[in-house]
N, C-alpha and C. Protein backbone atom coordinates (compact mmCIF):
# COMPACT_ATOMS: atom_id res chain seq x y z
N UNK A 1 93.24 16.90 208.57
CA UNK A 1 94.63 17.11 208.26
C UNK A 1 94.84 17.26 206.76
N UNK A 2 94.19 16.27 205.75
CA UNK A 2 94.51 16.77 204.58
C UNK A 2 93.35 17.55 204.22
N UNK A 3 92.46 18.24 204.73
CA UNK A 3 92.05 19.34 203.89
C UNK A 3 92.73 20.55 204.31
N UNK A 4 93.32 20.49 205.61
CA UNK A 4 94.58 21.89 205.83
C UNK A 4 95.12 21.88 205.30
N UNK A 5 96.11 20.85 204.86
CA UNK A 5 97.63 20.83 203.96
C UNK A 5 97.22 20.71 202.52
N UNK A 6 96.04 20.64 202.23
CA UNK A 6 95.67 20.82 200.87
C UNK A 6 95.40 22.22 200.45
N UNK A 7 94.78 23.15 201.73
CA UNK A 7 94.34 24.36 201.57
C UNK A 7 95.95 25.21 201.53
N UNK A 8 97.23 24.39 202.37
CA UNK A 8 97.95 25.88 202.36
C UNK A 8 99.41 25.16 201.48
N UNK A 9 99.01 24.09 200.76
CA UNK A 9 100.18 23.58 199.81
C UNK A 9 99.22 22.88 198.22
N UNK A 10 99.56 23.38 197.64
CA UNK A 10 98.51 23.19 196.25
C UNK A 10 99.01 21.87 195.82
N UNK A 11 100.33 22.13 195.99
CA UNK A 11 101.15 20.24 195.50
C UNK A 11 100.11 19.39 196.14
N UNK A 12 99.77 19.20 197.26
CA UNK A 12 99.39 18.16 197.86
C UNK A 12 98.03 17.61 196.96
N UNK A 13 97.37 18.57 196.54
CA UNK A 13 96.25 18.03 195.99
C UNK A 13 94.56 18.26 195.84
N UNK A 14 94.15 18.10 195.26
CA UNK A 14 92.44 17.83 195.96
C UNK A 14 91.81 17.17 197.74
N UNK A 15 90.95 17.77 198.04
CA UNK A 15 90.24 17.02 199.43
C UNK A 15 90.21 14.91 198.64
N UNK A 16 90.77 14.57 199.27
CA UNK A 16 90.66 13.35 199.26
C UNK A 16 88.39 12.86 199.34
N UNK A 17 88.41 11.92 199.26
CA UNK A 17 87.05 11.22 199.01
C UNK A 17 87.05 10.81 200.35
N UNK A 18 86.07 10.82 201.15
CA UNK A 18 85.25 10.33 202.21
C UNK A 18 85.16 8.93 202.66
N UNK A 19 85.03 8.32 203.51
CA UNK A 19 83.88 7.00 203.77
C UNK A 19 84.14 7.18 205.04
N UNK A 20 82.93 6.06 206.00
CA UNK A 20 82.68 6.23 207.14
C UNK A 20 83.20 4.59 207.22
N UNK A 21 83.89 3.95 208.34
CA UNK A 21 83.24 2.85 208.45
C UNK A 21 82.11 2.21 209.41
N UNK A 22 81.83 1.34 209.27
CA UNK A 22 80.80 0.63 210.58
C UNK A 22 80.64 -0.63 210.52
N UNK A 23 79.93 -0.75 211.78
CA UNK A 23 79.71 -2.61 211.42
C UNK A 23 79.43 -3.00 210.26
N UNK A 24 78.54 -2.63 209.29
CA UNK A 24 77.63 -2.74 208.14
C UNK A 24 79.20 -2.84 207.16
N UNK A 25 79.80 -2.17 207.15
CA UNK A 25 81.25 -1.97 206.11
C UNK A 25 81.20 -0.31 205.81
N UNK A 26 82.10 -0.21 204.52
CA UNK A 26 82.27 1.10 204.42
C UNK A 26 81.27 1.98 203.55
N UNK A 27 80.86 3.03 204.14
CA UNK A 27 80.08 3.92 203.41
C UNK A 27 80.62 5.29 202.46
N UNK A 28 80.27 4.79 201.42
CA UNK A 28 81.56 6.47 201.04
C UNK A 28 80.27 7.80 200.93
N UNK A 29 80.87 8.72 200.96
CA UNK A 29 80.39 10.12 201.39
C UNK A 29 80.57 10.80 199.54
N UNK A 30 79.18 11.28 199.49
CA UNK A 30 79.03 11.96 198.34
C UNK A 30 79.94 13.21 197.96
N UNK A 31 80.30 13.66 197.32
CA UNK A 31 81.13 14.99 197.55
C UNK A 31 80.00 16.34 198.20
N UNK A 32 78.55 16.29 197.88
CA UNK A 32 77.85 17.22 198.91
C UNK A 32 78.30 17.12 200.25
N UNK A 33 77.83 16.24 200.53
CA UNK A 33 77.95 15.87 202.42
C UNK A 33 79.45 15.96 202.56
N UNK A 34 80.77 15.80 202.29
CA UNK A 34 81.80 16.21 202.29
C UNK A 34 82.10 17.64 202.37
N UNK A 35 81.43 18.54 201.09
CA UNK A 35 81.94 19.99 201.23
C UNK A 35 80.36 20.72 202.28
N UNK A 36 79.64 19.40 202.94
CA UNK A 36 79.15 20.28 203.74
C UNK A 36 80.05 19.65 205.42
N UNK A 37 80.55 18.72 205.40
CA UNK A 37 81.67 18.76 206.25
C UNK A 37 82.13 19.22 206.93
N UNK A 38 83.19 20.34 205.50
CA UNK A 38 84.26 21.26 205.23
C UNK A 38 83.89 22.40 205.69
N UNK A 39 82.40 22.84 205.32
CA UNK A 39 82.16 24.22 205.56
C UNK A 39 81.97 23.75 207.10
N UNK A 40 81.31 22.96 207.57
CA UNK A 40 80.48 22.92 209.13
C UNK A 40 82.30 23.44 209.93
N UNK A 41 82.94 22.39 209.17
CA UNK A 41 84.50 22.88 210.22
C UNK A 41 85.20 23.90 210.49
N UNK A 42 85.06 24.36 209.18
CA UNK A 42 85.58 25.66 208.72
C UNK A 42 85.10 26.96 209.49
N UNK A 43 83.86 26.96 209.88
CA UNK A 43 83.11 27.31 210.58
C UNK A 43 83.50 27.04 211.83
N UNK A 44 83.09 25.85 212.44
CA UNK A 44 83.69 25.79 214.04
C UNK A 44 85.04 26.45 214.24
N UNK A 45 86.38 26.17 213.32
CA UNK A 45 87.39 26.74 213.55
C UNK A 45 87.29 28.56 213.77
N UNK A 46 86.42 29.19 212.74
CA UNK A 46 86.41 30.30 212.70
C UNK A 46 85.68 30.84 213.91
N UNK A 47 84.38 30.44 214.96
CA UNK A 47 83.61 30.76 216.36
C UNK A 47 85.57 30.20 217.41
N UNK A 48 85.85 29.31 216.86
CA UNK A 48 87.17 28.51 218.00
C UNK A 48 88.05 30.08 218.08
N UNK A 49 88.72 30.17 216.94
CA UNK A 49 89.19 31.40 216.52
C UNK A 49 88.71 32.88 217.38
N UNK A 50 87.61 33.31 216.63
CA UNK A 50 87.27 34.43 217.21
C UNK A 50 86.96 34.39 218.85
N UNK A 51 86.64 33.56 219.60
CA UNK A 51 86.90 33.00 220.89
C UNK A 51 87.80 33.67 221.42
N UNK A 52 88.79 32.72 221.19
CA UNK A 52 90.41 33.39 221.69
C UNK A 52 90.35 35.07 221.34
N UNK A 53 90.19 35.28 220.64
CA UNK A 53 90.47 37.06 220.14
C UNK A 53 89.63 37.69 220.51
N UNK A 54 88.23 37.58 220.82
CA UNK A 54 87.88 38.10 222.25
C UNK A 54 88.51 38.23 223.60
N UNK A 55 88.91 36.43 224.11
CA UNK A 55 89.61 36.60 225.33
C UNK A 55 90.81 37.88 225.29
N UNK A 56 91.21 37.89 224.11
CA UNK A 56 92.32 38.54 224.73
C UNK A 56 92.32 40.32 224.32
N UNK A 57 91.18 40.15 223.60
CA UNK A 57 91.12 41.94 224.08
C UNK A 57 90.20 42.04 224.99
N UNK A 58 89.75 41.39 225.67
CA UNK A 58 88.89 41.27 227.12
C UNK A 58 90.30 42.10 227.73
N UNK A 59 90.93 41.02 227.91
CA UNK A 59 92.47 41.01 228.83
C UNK A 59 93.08 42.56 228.62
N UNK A 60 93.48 42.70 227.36
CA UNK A 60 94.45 43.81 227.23
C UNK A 60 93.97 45.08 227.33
C-alpha cells in the first residue's frame, strides 16, 4: 500500500524501511532485498495484468 501511494502521490514520500517480525524479534530488511521486493511485485502485478488483457481479447 505505501509503495502504490508513494508511486502515484510524490507528497507521500519515499518506500518506507522494511522489517519482518518473528519469534526471534524484528529483522529489518536492507534496502537491496526491499527494492528486490518491489521489483519481484511489480512484476507479479504486471503477468496479473497482462492476464486479464489476454482474457479479454480472447473474448472480444
Amino acid at each position: 500500500m505505501i509503495t502504490e501511494t508513494s508511486k502515484l502521490d510524490p507528497k507521500v514520500g519515499p518506500i518506507a524501511d522494511l522489517m519482518v517480525l518473528g519469534a526471534n524479534g524484528a529483522d529489518q530488511l536492507d534496502r537491496t532485498r526491499i527494492d528486490e521486493i518491489v521489483k519481484g511485485n511489480d512484476q507479479r502485478i504486471a503477468r496479473f495484468a497482462s492476464s486479464f488483457q489476454e482474457q479479454t481479447n480472447a473474448i472480444a
